[in-house]
Protein backbone atom coordinates (compact mmCIF):
# COMPACT_ATOMS: atom_id res chain seq x y z
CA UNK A 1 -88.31 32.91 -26.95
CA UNK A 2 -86.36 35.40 -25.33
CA UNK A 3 -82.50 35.91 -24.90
CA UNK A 4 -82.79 35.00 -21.00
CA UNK A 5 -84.55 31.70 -21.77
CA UNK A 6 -82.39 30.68 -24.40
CA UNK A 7 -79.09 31.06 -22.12
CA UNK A 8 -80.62 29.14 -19.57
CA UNK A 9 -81.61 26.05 -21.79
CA UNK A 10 -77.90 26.15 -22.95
CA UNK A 11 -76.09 26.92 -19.86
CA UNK A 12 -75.76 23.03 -19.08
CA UNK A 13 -74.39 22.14 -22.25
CA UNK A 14 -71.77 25.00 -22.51
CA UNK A 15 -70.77 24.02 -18.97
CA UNK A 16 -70.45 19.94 -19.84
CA UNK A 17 -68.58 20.53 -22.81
CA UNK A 18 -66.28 23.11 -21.23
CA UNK A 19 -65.65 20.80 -18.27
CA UNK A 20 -65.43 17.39 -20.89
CA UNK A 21 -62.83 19.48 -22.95
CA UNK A 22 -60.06 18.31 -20.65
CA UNK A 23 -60.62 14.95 -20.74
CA UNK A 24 -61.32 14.68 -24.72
CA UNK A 25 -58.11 16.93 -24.91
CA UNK A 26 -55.67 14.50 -22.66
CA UNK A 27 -52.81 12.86 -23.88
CA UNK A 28 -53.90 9.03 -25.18
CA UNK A 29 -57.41 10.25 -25.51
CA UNK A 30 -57.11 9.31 -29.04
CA UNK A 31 -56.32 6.08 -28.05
CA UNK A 32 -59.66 5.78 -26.50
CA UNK A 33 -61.66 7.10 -28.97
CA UNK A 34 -59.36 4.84 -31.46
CA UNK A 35 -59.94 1.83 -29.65
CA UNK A 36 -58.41 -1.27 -32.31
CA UNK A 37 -60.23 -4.70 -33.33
CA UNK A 38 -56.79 -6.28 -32.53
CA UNK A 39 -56.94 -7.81 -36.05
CA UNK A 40 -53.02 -8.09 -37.29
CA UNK A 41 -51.40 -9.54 -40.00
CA UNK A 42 -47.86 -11.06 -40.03
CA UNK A 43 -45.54 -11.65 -43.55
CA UNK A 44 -43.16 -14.62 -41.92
CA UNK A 45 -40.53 -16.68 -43.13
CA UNK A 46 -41.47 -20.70 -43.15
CA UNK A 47 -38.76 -22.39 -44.86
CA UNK A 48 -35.56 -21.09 -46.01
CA UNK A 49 -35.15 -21.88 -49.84
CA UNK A 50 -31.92 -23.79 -51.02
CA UNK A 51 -29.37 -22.06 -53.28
CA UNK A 52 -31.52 -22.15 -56.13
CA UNK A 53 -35.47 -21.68 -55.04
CA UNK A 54 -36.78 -18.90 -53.53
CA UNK A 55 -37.88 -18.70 -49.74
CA UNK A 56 -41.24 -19.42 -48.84
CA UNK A 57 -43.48 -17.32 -46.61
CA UNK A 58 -46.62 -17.27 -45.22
CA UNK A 59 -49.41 -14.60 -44.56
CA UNK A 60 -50.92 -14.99 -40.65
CA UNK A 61 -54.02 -13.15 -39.92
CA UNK A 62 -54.94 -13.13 -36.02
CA UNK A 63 -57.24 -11.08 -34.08
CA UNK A 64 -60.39 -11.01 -36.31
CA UNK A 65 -64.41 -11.49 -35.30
CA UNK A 66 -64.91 -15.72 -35.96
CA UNK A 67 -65.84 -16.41 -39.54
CA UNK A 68 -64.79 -12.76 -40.87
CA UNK A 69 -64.58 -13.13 -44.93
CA UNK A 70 -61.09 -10.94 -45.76
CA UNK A 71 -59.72 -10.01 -48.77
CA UNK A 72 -55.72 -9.88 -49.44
CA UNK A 73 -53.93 -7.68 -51.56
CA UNK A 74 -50.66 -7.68 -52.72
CA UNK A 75 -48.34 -9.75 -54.75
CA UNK A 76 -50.36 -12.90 -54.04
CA UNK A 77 -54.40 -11.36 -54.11
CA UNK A 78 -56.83 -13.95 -52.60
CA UNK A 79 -60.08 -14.00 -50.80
CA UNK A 80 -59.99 -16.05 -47.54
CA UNK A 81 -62.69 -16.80 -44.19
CA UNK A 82 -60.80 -16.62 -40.86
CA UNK A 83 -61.42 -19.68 -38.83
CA UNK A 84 -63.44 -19.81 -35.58
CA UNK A 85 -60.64 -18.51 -33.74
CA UNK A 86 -60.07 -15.53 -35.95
CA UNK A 87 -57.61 -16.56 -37.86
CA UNK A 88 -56.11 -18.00 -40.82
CA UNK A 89 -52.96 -19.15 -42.64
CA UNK A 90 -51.98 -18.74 -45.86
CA UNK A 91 -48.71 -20.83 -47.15
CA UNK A 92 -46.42 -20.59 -50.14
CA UNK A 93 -47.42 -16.62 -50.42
CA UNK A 94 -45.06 -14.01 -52.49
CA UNK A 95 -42.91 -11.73 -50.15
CA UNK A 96 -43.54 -8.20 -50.60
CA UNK A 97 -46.06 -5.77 -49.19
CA UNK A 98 -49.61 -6.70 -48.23
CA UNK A 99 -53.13 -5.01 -47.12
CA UNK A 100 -55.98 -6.92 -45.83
CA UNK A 101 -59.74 -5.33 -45.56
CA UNK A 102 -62.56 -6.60 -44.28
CA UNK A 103 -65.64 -5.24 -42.86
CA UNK A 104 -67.46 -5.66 -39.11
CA UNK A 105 -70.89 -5.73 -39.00
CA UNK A 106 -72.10 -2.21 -38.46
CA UNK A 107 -69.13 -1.19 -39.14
CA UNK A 108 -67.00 1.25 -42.20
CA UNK A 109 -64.62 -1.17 -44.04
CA UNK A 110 -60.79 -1.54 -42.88
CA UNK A 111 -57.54 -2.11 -44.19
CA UNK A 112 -54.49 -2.82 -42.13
CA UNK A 113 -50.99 -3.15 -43.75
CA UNK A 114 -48.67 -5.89 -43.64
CA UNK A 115 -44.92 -6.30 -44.52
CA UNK A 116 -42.27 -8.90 -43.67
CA UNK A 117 -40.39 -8.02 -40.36
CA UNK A 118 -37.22 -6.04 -41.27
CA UNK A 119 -34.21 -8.26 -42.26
CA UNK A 120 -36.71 -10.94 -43.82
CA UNK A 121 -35.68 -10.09 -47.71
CA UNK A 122 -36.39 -12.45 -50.03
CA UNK A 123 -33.82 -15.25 -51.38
């Protein structure tokens, strides 16, 4: 094949990518490309403790695919199936730091982080 012939069969996809660059380039393309699950997870307080026990909290997961089998990792480890809502509630759980990963179909495996709100110490 010849040097002319060769250009010409990549001409139109040096000039899409050129004129694509912009647009891949733009500020909150990432976010695009990035685009979440909206699965979340939420540390919260659910009943303050007297003087003497500890306070109790509970792990919230929202936002996952119905029936999505998670696992939880942190000071209180567990293996859980979100409800057909995408969700699920875990009571009397340890405060501290936790990670949840699951997997989509088709999909690599994710973790997302979860710590109490700020101000939420336990005791």
């Amino acid at each position: 094949m010849n040097r002319h012939r060769r250009l010409a069969l990549l001409a139109p996809a040096l000039a899409a990518s050129v004129a694509l660059a912009p647009a891949v380039w733009a500020p909150g393309a990432t976010a695009v490309a990035a685009a979440p699950t909206g699965a979340s997870c939420a540390l919260v307080r659910t009943e303050p403790g007297m003087q003497d026990e500890d306070t109790r909290f509970a792990l919230r997961l929202t936002g996952f695919p119905p029936g999505q089998e998670v696992v939880v990792d942190g000071p209180t480890d567990f293996r859980a199936r979100v409800d057909a809502k995408g969700a699920f509630e875990e009571d009397s759980v340890v405060y501290g730091p936790y990670r949840v990963g699951f997997r989509e179909p088709g999909a690599d495996p994710r973790i997302i982080r979860c710590t109490a709100p700020p101000g939420q110490a336990a005791g």
